[in-house]
N, C-alpha and C. Protein backbone atom coordinates (compact mmCIF):
# COMPACT_ATOMS: atom_id res chain seq x y z
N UNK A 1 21.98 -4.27 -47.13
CA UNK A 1 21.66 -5.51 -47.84
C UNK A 1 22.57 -5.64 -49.05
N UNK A 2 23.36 -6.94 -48.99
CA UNK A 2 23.92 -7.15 -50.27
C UNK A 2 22.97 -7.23 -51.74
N UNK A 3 23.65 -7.57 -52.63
CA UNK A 3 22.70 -7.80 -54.12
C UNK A 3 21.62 -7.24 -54.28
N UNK A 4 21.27 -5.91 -54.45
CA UNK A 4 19.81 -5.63 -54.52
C UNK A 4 19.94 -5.17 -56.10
N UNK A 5 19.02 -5.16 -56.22
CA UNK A 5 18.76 -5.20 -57.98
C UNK A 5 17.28 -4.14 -58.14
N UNK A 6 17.58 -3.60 -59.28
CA UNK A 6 16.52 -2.95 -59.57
C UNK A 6 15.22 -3.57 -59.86
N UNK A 7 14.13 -3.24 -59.80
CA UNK A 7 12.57 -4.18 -60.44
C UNK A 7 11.70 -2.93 -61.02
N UNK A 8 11.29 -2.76 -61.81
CA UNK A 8 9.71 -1.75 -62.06
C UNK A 8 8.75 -2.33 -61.14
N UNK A 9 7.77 -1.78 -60.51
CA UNK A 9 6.97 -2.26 -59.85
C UNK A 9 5.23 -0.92 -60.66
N UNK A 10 4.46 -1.62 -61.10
CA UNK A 10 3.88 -3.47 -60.49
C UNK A 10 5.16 -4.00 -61.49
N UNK A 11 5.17 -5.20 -60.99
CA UNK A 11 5.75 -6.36 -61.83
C UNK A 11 6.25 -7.54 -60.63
N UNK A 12 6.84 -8.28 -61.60
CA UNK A 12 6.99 -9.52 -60.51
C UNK A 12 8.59 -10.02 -60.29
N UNK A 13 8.65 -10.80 -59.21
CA UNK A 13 10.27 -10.68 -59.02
C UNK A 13 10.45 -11.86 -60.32
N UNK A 14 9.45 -13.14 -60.82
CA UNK A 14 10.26 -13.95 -61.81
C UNK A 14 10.75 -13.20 -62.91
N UNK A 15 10.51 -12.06 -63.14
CA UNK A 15 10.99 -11.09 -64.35
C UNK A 15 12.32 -11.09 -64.07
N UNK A 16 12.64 -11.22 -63.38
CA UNK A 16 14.41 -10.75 -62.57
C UNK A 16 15.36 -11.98 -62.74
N UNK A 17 13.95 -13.34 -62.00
CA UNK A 17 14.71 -14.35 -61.88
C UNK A 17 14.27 -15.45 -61.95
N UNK A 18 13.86 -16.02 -62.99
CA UNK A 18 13.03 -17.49 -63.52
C UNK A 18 12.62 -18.35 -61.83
N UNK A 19 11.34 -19.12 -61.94
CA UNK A 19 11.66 -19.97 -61.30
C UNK A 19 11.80 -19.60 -59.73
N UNK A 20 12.04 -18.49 -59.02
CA UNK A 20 12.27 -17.85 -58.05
C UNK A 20 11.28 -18.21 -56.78
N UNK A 21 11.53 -18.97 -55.89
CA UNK A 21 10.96 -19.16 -55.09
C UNK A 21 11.17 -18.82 -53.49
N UNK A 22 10.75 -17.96 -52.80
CA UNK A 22 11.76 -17.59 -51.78
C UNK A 22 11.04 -15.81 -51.15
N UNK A 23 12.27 -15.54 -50.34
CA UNK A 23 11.96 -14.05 -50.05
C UNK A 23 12.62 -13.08 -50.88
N UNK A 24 11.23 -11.93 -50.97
CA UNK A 24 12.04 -10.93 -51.95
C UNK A 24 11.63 -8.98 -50.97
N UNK A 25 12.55 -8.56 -51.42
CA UNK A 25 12.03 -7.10 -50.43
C UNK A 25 11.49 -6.23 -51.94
N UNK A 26 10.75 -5.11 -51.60
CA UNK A 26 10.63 -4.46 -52.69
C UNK A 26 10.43 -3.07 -51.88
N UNK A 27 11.16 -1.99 -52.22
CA UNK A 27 11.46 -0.67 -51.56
C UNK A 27 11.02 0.11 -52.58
N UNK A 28 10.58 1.52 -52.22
CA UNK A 28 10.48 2.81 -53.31
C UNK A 28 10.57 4.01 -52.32
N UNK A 29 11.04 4.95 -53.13
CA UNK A 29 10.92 6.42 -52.29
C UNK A 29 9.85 7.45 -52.82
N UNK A 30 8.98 7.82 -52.01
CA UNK A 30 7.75 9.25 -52.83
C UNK A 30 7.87 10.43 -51.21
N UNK A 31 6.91 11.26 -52.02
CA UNK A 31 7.18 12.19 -51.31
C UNK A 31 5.17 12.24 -51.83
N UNK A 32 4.70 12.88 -50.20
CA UNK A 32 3.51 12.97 -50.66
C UNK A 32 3.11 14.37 -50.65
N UNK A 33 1.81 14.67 -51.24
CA UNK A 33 1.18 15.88 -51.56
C UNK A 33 1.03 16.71 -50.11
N UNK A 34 1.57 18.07 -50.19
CA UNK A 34 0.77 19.14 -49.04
C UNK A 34 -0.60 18.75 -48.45
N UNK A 35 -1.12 18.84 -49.30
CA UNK A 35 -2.41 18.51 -49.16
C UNK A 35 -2.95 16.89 -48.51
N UNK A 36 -2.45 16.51 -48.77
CA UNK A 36 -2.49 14.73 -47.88
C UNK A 36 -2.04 15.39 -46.58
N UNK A 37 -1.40 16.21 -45.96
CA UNK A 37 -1.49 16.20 -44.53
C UNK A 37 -2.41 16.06 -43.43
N UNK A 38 -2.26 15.54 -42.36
CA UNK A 38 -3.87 14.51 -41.59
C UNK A 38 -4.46 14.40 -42.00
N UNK A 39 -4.17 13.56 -43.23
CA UNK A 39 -5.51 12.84 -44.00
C UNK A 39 -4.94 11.00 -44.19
N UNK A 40 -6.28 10.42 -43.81
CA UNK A 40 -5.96 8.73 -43.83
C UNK A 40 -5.83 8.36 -45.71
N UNK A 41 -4.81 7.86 -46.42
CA UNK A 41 -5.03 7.08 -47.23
C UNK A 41 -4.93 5.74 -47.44
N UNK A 42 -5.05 5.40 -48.36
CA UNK A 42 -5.20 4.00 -48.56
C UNK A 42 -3.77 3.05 -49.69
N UNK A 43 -3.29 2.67 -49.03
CA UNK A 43 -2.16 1.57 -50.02
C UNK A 43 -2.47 0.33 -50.73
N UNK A 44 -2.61 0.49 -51.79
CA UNK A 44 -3.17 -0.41 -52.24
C UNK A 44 -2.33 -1.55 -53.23
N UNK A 45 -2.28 -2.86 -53.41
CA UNK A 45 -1.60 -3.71 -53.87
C UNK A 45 -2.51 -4.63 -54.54
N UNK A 46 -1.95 -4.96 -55.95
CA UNK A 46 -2.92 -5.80 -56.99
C UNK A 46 -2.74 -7.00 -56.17
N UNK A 47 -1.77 -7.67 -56.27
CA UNK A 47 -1.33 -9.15 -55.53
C UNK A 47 -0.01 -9.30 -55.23
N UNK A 48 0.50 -10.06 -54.17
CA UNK A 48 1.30 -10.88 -53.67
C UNK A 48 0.90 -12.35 -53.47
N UNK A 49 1.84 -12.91 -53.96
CA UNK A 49 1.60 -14.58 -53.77
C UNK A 49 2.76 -15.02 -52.03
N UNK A 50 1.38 -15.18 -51.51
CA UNK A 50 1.98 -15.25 -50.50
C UNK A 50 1.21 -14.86 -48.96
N UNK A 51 2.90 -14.29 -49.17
CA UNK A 51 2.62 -13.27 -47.50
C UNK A 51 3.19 -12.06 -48.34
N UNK A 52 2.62 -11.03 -47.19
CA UNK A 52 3.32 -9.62 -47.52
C UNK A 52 3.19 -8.59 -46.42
N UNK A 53 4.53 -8.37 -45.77
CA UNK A 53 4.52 -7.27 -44.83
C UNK A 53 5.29 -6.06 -44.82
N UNK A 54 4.20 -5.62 -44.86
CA UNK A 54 4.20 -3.53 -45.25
C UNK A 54 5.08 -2.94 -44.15
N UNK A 55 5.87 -2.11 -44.59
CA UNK A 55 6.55 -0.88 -43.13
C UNK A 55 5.95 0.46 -44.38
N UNK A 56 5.83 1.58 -43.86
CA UNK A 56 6.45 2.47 -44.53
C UNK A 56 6.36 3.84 -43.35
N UNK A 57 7.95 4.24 -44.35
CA UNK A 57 8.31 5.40 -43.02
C UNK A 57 9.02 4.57 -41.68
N UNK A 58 9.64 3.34 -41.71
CA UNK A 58 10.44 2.80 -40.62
C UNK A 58 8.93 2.12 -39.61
N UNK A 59 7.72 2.12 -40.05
CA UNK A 59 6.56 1.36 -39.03
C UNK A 59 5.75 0.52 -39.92
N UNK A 60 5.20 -0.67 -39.07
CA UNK A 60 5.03 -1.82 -39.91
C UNK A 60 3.15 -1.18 -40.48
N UNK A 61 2.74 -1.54 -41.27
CA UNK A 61 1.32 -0.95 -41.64
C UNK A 61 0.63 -2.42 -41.30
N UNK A 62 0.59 -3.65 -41.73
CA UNK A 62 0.14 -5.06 -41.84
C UNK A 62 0.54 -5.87 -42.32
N UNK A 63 0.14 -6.62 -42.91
CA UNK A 63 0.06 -7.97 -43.13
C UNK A 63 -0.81 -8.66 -44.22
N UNK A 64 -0.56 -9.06 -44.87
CA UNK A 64 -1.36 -9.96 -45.85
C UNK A 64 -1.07 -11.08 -46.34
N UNK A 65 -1.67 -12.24 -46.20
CA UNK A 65 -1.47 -13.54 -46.89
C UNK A 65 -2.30 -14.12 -47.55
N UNK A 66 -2.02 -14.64 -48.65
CA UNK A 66 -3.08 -15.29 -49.13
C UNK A 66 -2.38 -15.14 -51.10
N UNK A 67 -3.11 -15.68 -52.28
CA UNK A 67 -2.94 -15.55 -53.67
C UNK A 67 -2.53 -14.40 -53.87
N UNK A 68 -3.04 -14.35 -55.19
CA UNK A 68 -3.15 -13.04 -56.53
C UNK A 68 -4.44 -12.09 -56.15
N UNK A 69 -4.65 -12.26 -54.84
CA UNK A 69 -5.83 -11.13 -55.04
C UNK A 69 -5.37 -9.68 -54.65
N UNK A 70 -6.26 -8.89 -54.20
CA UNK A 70 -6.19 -7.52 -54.41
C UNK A 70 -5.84 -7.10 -52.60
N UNK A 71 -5.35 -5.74 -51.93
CA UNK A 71 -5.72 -6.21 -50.70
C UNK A 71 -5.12 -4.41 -50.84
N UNK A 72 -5.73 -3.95 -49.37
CA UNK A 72 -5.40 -2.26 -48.96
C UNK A 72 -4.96 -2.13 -47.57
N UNK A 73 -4.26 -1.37 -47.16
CA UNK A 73 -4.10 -0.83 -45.41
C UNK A 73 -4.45 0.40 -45.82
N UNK A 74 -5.10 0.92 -44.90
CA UNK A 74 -5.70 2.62 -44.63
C UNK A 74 -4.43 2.81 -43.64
N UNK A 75 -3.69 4.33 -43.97
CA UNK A 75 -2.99 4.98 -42.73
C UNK A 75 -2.82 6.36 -43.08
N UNK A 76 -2.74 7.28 -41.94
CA UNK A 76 -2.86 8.58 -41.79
C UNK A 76 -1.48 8.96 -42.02
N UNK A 77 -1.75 10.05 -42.65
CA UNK A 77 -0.40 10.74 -43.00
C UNK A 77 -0.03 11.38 -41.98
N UNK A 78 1.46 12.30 -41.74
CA UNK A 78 1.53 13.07 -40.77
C UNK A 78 1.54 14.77 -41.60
């Protein structure tokens, strides 16, 4: 992907770019705990205005549309 730009997250892409209306990606890298192994957690997101579709690890988790509200996918670790 051309132009990618850094963001803090939480935060919002108009911080970046006034006015911004459109598609935006937002990526991070973690590494999870020993201990999370076969265990289901939960991802959790304050809001997206919008739509919002989750991958993580190269597989899609869901889907969410809708305001500023709150929303989770449960998925099992490996």
């Amino acid at each position: 992907m051309d132009g990618l730009r850094s963001i803090d997250v939480p935060s919002c892409w108009e911080e970046i770019e006034q006015d911004y209306e459109g598609v935006a990606f937002y990526g991070t890298r973690f590494k999870t705990p020993e201990q999370w192994k076969d265990r289901t957690v939960q991802l959790q997101f304050d809001a997206v205005n919008a739509i919002a579709k989750v991958w993580l690890n190269g597989y899609a988790v869901g889907q969410h549309e809708g305001g500023y509200g709150p929303f989770e996918f449960r998925v099992h670790t490996d």
